[in-house]
PDB file of N, CA and C in Angstrom:
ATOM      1  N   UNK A   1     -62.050  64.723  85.829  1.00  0.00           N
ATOM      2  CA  UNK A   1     -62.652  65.567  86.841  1.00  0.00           C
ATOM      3  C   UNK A   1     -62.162  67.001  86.635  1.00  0.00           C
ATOM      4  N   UNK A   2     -62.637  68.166  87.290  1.00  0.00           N
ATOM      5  CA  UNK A   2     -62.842  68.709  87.043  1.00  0.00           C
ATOM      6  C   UNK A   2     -62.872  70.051  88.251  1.00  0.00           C
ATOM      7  N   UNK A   3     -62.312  70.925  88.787  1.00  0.00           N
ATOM      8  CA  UNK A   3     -62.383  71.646  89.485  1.00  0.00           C
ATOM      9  C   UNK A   3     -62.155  73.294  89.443  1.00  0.00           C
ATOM     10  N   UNK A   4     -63.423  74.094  89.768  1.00  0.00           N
ATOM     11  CA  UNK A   4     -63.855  75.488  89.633  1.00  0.00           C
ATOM     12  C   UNK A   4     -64.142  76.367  90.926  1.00  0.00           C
ATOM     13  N   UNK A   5     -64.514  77.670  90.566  1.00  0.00           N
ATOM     14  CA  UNK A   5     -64.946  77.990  91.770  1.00  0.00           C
ATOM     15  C   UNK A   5     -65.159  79.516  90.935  1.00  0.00           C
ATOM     16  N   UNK A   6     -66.015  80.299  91.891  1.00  0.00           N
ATOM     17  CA  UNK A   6     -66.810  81.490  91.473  1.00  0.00           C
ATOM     18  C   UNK A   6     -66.997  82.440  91.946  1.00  0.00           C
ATOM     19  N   UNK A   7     -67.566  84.130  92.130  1.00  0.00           N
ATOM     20  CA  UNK A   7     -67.430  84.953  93.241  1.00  0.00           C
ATOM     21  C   UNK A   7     -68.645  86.048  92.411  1.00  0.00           C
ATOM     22  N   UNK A   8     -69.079  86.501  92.952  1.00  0.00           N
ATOM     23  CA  UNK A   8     -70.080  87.922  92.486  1.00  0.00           C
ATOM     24  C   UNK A   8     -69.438  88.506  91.366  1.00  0.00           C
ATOM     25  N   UNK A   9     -68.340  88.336  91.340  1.00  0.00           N
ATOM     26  CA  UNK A   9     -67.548  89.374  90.380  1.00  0.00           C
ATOM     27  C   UNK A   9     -67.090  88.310  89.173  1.00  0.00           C
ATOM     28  N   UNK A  10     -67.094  86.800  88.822  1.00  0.00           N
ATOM     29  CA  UNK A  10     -66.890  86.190  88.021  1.00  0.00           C
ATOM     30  C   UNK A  10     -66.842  84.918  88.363  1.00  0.00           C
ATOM     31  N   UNK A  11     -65.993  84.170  87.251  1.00  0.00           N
ATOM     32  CA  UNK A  11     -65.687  82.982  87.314  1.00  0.00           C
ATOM     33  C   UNK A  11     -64.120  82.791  87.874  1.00  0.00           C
ATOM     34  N   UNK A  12     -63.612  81.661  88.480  1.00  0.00           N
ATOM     35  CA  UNK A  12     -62.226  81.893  88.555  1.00  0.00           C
ATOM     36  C   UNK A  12     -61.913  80.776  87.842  1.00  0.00           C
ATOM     37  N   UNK A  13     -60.425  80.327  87.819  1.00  0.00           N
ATOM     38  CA  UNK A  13     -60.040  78.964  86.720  1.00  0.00           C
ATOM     39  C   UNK A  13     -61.075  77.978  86.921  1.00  0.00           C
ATOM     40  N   UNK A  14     -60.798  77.094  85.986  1.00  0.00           N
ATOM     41  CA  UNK A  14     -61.139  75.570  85.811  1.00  0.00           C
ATOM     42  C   UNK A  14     -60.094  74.550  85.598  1.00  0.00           C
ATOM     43  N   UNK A  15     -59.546  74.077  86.306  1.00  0.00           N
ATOM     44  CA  UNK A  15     -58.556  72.979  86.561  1.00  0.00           C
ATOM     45  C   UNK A  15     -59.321  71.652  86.348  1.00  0.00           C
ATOM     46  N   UNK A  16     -57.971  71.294  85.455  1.00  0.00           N
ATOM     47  CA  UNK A  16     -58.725  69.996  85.017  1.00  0.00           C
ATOM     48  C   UNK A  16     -57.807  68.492  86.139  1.00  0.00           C
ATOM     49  N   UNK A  17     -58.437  67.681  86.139  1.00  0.00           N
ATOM     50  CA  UNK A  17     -57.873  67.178  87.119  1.00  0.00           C
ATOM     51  C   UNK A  17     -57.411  65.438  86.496  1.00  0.00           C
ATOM     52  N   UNK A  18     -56.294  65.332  86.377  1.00  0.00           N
ATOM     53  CA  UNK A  18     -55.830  63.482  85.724  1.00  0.00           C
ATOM     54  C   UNK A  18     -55.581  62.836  86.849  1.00  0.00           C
ATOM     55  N   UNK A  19     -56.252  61.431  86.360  1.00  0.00           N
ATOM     56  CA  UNK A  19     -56.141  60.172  87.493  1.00  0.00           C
ATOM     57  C   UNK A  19     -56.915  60.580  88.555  1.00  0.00           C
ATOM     58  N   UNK A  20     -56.261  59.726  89.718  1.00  0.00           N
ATOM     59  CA  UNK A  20     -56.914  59.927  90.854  1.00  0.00           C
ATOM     60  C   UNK A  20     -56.544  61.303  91.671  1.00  0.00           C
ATOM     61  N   UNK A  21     -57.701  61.828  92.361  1.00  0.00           N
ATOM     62  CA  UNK A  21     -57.660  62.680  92.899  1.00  0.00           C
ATOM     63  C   UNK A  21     -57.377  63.084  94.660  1.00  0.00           C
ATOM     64  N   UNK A  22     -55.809  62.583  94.936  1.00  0.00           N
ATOM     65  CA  UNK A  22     -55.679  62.635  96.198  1.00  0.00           C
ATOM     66  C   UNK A  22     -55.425  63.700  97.639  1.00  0.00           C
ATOM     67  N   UNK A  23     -54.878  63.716  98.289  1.00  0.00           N
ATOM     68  CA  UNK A  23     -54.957  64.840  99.693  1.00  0.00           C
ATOM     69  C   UNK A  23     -54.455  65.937  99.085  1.00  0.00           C
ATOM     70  N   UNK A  24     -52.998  65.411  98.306  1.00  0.00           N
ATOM     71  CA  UNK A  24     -51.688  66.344  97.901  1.00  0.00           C
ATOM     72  C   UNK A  24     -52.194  67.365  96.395  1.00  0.00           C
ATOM     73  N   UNK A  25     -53.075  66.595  95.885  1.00  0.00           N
ATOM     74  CA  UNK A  25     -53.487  67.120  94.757  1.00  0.00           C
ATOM     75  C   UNK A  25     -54.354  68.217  94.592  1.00  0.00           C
ATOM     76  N   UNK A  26     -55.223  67.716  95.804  1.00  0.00           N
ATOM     77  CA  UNK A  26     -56.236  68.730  96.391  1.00  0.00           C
ATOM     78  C   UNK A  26     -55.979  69.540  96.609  1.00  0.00           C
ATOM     79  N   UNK A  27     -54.931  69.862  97.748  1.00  0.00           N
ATOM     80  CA  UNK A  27     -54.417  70.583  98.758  1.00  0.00           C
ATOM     81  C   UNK A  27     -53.554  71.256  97.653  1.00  0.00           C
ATOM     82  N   UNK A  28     -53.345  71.412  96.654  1.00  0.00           N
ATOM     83  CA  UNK A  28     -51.944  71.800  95.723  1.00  0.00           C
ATOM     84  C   UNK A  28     -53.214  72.895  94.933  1.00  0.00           C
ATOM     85  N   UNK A  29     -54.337  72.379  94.804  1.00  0.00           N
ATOM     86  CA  UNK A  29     -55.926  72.940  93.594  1.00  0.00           C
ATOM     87  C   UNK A  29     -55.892  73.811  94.482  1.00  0.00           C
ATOM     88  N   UNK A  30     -56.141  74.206  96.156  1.00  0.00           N
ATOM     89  CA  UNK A  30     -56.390  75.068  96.912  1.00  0.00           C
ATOM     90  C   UNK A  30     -55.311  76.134  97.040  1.00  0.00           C
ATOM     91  N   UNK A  31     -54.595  75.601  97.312  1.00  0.00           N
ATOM     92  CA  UNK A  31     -53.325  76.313  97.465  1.00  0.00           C
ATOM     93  C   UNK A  31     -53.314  77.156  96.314  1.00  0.00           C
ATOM     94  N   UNK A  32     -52.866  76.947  95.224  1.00  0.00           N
ATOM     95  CA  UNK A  32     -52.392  77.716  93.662  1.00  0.00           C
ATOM     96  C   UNK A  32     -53.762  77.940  93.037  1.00  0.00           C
ATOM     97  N   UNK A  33     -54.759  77.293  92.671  1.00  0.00           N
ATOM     98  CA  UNK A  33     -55.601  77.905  92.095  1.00  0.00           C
ATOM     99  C   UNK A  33     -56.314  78.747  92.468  1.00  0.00           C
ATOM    100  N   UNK A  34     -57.069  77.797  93.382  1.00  0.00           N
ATOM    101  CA  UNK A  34     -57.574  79.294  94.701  1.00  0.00           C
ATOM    102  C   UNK A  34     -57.426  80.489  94.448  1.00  0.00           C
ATOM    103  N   UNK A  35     -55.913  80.396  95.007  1.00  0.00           N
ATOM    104  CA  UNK A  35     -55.483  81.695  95.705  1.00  0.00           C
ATOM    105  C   UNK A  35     -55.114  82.508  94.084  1.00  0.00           C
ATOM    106  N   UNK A  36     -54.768  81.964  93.307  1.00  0.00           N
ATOM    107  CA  UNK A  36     -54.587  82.844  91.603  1.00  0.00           C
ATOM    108  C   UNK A  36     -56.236  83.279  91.219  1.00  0.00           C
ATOM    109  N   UNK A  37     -57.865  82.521  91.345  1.00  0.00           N
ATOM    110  CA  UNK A  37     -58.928  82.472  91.353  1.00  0.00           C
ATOM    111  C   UNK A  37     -59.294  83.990  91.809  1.00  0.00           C
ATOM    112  N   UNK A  38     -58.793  83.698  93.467  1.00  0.00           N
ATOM    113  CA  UNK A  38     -58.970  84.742  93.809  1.00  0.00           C
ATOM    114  C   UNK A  38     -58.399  86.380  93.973  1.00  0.00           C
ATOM    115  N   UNK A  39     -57.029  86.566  93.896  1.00  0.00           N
ATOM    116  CA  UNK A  39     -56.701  87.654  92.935  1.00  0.00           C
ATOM    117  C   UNK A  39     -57.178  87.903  92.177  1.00  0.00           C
ATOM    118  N   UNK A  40     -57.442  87.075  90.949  1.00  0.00           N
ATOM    119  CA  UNK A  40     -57.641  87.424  89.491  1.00  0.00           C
ATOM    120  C   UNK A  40     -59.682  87.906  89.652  1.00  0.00           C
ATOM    121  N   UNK A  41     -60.063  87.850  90.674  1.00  0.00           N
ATOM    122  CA  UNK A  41     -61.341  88.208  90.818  1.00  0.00           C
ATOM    123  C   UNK A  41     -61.495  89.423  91.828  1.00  0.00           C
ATOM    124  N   UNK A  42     -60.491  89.883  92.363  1.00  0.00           N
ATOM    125  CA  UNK A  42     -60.097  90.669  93.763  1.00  0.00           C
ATOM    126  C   UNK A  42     -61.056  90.431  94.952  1.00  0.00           C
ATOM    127  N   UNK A  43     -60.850  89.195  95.468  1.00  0.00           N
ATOM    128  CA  UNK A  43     -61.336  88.924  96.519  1.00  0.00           C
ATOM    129  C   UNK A  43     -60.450  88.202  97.028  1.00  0.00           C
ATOM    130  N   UNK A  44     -59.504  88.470  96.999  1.00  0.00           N
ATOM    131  CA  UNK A  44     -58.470  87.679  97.839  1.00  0.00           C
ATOM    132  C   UNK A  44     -58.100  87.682  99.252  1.00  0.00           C
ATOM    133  N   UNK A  45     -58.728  89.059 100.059  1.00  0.00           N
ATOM    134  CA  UNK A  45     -58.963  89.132 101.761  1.00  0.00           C
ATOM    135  C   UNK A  45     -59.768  88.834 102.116  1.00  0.00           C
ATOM    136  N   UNK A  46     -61.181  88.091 101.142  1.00  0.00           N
ATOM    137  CA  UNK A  46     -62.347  88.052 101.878  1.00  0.00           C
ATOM    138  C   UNK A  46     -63.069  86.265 101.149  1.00  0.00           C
ATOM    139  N   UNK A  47     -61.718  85.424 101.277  1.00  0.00           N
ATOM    140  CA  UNK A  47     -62.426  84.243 100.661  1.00  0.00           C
ATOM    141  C   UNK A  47     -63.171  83.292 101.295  1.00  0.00           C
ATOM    142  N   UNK A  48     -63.885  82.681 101.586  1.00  0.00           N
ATOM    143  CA  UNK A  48     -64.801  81.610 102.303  1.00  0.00           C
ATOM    144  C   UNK A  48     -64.997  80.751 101.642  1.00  0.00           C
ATOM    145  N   UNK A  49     -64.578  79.096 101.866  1.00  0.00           N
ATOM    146  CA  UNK A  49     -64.324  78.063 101.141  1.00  0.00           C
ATOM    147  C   UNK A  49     -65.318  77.228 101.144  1.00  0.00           C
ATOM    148  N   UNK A  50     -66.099  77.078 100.248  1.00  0.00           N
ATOM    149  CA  UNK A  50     -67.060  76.042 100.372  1.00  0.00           C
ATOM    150  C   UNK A  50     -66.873  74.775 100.288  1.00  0.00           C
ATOM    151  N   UNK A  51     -66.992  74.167 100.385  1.00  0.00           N
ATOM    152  CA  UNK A  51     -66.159  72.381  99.767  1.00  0.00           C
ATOM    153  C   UNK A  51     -67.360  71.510 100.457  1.00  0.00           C
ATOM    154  N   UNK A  52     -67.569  70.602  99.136  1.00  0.00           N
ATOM    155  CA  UNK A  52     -69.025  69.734  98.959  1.00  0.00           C
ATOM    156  C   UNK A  52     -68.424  68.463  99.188  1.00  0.00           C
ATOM    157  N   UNK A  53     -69.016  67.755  99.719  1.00  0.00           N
ATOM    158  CA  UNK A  53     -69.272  66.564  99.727  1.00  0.00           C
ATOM    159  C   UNK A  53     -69.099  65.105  99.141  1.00  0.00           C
ATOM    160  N   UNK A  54     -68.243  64.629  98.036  1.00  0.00           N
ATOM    161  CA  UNK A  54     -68.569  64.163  96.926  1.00  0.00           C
ATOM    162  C   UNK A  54     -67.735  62.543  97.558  1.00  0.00           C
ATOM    163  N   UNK A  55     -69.449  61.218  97.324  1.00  0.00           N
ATOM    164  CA  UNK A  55     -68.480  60.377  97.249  1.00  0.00           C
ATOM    165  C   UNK A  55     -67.614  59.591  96.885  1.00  0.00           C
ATOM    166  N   UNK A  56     -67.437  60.125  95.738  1.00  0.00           N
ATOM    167  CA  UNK A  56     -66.100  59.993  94.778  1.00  0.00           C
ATOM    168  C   UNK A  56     -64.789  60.371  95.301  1.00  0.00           C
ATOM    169  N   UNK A  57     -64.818  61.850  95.553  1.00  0.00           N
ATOM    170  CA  UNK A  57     -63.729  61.956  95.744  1.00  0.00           C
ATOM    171  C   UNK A  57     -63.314  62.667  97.637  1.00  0.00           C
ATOM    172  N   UNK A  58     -63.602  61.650  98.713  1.00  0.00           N
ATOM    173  CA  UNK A  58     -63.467  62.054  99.650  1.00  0.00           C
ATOM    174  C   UNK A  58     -62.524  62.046 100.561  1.00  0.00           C
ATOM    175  N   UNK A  59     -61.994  63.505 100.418  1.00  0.00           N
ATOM    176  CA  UNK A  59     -60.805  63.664 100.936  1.00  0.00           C
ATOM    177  C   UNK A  59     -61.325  64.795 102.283  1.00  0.00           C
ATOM    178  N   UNK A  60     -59.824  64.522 103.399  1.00  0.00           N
ATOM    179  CA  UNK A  60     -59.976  65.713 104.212  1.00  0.00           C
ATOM    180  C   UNK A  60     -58.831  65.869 104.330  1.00  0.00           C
ATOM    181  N   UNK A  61     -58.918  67.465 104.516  1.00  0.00           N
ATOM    182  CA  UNK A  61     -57.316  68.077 104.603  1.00  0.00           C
ATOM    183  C   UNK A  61     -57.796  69.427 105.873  1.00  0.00           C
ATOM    184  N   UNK A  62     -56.474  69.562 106.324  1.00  0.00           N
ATOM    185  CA  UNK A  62     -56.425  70.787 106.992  1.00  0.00           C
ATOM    186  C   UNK A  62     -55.603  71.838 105.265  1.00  0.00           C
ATOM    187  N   UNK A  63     -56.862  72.930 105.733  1.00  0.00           N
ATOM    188  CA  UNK A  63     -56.592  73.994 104.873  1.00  0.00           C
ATOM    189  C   UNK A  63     -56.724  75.202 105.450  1.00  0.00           C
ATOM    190  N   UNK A  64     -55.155  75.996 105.301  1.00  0.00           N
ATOM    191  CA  UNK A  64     -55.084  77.224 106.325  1.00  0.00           C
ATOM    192  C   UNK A  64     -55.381  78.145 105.203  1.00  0.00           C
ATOM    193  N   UNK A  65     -56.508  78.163 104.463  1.00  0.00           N
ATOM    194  CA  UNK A  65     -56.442  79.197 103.504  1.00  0.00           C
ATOM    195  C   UNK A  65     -57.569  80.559 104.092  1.00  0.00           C
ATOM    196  N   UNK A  66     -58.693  80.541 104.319  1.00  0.00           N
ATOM    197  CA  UNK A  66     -59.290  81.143 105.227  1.00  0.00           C
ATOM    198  C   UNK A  66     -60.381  80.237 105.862  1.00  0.00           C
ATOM    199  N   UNK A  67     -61.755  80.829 106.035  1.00  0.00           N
ATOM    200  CA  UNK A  67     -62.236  80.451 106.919  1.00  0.00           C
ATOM    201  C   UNK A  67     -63.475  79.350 106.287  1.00  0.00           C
ATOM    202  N   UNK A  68     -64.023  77.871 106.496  1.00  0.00           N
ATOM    203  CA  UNK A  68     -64.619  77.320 105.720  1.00  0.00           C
ATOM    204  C   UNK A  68     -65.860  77.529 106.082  1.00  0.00           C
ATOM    205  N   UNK A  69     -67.264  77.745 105.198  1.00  0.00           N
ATOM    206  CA  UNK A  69     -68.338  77.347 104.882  1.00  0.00           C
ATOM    207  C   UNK A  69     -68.885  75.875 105.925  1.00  0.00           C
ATOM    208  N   UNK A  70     -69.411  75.854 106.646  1.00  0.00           N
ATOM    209  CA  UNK A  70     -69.844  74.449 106.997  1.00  0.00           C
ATOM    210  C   UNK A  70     -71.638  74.395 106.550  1.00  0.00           C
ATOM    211  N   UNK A  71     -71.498  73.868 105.396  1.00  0.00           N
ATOM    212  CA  UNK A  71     -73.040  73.251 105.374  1.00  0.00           C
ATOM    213  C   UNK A  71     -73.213  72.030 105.222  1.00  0.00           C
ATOM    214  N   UNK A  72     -74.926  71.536 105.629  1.00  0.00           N
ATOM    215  CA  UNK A  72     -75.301  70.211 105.927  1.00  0.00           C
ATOM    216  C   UNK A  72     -75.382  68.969 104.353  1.00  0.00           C
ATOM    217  N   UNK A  73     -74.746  68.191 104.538  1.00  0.00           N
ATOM    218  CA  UNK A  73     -74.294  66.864 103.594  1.00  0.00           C
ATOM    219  C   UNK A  73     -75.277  67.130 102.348  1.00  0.00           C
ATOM    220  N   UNK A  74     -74.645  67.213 101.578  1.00  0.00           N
ATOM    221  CA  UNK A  74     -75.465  66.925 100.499  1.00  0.00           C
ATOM    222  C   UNK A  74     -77.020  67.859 100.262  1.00  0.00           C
ATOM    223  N   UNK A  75     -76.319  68.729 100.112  1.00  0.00           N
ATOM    224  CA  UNK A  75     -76.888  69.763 100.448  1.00  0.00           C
ATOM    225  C   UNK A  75     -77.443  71.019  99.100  1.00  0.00           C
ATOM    226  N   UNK A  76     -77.535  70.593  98.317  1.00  0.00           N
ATOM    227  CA  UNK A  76     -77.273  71.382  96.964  1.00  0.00           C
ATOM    228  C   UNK A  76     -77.878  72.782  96.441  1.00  0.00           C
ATOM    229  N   UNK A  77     -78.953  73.126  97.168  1.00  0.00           N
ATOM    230  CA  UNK A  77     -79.587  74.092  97.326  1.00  0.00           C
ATOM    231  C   UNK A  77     -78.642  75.563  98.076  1.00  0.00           C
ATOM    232  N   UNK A  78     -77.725  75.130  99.350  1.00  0.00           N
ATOM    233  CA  UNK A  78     -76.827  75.801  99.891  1.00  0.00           C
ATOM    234  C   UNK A  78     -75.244  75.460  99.248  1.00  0.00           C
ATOM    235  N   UNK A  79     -75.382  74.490  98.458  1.00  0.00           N
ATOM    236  CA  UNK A  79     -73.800  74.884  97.993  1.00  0.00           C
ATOM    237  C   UNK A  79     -73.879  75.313  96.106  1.00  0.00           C
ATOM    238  N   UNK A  80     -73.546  76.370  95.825  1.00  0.00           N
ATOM    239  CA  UNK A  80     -74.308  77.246  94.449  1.00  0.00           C
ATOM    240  C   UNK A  80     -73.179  76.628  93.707  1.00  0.00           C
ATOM    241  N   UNK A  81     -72.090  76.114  93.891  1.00  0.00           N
ATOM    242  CA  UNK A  81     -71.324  75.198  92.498  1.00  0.00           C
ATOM    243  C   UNK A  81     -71.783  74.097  92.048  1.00  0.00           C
ATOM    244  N   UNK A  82     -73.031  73.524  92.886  1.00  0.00           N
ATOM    245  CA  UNK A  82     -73.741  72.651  91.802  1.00  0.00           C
ATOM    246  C   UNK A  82     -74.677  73.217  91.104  1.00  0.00           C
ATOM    247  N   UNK A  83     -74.843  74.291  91.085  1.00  0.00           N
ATOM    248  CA  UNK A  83     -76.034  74.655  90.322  1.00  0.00           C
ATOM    249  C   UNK A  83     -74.945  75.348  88.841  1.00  0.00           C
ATOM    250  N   UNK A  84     -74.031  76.178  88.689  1.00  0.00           N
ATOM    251  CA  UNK A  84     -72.786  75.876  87.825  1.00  0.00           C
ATOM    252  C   UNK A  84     -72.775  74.491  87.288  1.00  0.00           C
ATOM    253  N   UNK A  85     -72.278  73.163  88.001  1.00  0.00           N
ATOM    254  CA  UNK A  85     -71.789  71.873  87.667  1.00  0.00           C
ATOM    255  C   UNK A  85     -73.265  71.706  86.847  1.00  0.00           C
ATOM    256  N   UNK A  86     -74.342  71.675  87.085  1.00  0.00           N
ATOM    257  CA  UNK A  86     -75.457  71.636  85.948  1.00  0.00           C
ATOM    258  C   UNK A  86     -75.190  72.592  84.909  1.00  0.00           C
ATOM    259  N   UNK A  87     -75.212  73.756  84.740  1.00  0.00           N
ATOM    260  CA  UNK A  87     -75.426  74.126  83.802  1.00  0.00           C
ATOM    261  C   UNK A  87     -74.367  74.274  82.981  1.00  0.00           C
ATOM    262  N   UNK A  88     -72.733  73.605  83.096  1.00  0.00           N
ATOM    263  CA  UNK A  88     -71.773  73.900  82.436  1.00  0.00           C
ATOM    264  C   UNK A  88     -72.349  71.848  82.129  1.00  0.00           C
ATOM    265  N   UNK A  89     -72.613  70.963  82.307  1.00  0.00           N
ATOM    266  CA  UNK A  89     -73.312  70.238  81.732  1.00  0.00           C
ATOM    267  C   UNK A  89     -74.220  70.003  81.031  1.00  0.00           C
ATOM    268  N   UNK A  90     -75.043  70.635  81.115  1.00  0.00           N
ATOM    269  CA  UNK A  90     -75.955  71.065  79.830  1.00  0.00           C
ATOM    270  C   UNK A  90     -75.877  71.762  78.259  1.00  0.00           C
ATOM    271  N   UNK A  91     -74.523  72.765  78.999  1.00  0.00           N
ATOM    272  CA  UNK A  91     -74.242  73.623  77.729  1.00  0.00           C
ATOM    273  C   UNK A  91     -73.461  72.606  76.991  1.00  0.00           C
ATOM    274  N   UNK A  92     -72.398  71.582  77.519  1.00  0.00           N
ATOM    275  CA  UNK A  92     -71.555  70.683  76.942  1.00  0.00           C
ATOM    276  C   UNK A  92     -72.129  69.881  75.951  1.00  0.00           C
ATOM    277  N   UNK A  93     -73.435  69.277  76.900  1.00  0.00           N
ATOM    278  CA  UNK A  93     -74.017  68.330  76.147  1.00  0.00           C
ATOM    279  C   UNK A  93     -73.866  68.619  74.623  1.00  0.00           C
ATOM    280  N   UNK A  94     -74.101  69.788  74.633  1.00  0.00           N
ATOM    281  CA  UNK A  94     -75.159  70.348  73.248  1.00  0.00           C
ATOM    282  C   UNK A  94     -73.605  70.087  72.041  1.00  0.00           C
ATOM    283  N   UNK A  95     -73.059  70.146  72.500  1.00  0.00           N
ATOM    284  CA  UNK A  95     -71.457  69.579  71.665  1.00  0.00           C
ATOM    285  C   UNK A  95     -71.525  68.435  71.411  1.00  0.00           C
ATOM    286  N   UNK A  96     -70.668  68.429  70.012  1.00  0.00           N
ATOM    287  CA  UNK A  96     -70.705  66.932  69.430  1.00  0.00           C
ATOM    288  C   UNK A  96     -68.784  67.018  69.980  1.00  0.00           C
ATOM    289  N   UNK A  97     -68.806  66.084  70.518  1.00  0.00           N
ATOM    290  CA  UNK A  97     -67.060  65.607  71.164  1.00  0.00           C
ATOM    291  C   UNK A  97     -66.935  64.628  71.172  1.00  0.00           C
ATOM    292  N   UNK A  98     -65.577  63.997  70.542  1.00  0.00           N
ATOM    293  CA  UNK A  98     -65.308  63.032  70.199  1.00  0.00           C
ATOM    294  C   UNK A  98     -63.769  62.507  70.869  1.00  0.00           C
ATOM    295  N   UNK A  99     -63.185  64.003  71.510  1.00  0.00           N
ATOM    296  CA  UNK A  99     -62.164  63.356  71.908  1.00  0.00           C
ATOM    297  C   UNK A  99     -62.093  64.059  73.334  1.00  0.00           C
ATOM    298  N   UNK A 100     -60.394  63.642  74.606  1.00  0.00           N
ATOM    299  CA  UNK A 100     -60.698  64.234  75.941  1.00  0.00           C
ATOM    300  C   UNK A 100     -60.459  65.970  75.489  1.00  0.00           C
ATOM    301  N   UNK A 101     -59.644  66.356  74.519  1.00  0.00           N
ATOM    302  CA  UNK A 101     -58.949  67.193  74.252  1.00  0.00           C
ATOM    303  C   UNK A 101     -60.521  68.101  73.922  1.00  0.00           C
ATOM    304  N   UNK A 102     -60.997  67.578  73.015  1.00  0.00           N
ATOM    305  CA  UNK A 102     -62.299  68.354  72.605  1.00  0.00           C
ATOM    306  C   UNK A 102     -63.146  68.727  73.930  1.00  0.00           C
ATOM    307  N   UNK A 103     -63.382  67.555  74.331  1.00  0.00           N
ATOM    308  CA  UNK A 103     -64.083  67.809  76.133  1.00  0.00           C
ATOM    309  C   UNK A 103     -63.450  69.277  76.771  1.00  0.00           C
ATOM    310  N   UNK A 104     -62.097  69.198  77.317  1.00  0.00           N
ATOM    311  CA  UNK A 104     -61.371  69.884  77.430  1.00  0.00           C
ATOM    312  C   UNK A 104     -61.795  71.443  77.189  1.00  0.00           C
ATOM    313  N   UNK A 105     -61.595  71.586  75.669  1.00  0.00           N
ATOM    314  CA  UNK A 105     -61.765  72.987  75.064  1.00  0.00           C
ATOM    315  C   UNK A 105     -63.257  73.198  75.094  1.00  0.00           C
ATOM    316  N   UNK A 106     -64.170  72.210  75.285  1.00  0.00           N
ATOM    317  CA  UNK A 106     -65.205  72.742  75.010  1.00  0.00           C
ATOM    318  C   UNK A 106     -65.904  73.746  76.672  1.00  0.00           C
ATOM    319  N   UNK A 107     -64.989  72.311  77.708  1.00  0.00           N
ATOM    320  CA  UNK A 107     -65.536  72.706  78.997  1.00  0.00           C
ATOM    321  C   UNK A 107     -64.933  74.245  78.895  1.00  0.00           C
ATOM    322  N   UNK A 108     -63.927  74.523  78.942  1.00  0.00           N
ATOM    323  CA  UNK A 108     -63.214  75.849  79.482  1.00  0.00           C
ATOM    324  C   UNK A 108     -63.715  77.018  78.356  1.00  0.00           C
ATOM    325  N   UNK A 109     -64.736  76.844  76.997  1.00  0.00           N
ATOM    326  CA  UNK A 109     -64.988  77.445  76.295  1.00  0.00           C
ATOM    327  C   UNK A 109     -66.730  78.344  76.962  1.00  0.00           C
ATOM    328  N   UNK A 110     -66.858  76.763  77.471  1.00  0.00           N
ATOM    329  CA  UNK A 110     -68.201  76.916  78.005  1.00  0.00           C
ATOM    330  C   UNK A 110     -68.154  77.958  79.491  1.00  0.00           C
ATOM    331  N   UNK A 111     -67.202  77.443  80.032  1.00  0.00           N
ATOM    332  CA  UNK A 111     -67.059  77.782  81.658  1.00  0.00           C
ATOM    333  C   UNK A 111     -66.820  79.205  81.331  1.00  0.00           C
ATOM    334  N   UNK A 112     -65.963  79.897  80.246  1.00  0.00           N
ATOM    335  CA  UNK A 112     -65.846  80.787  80.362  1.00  0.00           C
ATOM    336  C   UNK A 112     -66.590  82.117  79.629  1.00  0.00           C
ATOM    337  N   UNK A 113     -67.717  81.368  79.697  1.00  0.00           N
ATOM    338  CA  UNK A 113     -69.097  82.496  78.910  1.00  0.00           C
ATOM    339  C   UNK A 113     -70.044  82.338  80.127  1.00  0.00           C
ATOM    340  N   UNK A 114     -70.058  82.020  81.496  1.00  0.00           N
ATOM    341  CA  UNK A 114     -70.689  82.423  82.368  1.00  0.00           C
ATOM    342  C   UNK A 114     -70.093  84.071  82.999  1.00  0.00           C
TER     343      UNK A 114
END
C-alpha cells in the first residue's frame, strides 16, 4: 500500500506502507508525512485533510492536525486522490516489474513526474 497526498503547488511524499495498516501507523503517516508534505509544498497554515473511505483499510482516528474535508462515501468525483491513484496506475502499468523493489522505484519515479 501506498500513501500520498497533493496541493496546487505539487506533489508531496509517497510513503510506502508494509504489512498491515493500523490506527498507530496511520496516525504516525499524518503526523510526519503530512506535516513534512506540507512544508515542503508551503502550505503548512492552510491544510484541509481529505481522507477516503477505503474498505480495506478502515481506520478512525482523532487527528488534531487541522480541519477535515467531510465528503459523501465513496465518493470519487469529490475526493481528487483518486483520480492521481488512476493515473499513477496506468503510468506503472506500462512498466515491465518484476520485483517489490522495482514496483517501489518505479511508483516514486512515476509519482514524481506529476
Amino acid at each position: 500500500m501506498v500513501s500520498g497526498c497533493f496541493a496546487a503547488s505539487g506533489m508531496g511524499n509517497l510513503v510506502f506502507i508494509e504489512n498491515n495498516m493500523g490506527q498507530y501507523k496511520y496516525i504516525n503517516i499524518l503526523k510526519e508525512n503530512l506535516k513534512i508534505s506540507a512544508q515542503a509544498l508551503g502550505i503548512q497554515n492552510t491544510v484541509k485533510l481529505s481522507q477516503r473511505y477505503s474498505p480495506k483499510c478502515s481506520i478512525m482516528a482523532a487527528v488534531p492536525l487541522s480541519k477535515v474535508i467531510k465528503t459523501p462515501p465513496y465518493s470519487p468525483d469529490l475526493n481528487l486522490i483518486e483520480n492521481v491513484w488512476h493515473e499513477l496506475e496506468k503510468r506503472t502499468r506500462k512498466h515491465d516489474i518484476s520485483s517489490k523493489e522495482q514496483l517501489k522505484a518505479v511508483l516514486t519515479e512515476e509519482w514524481n513526474k506529476f
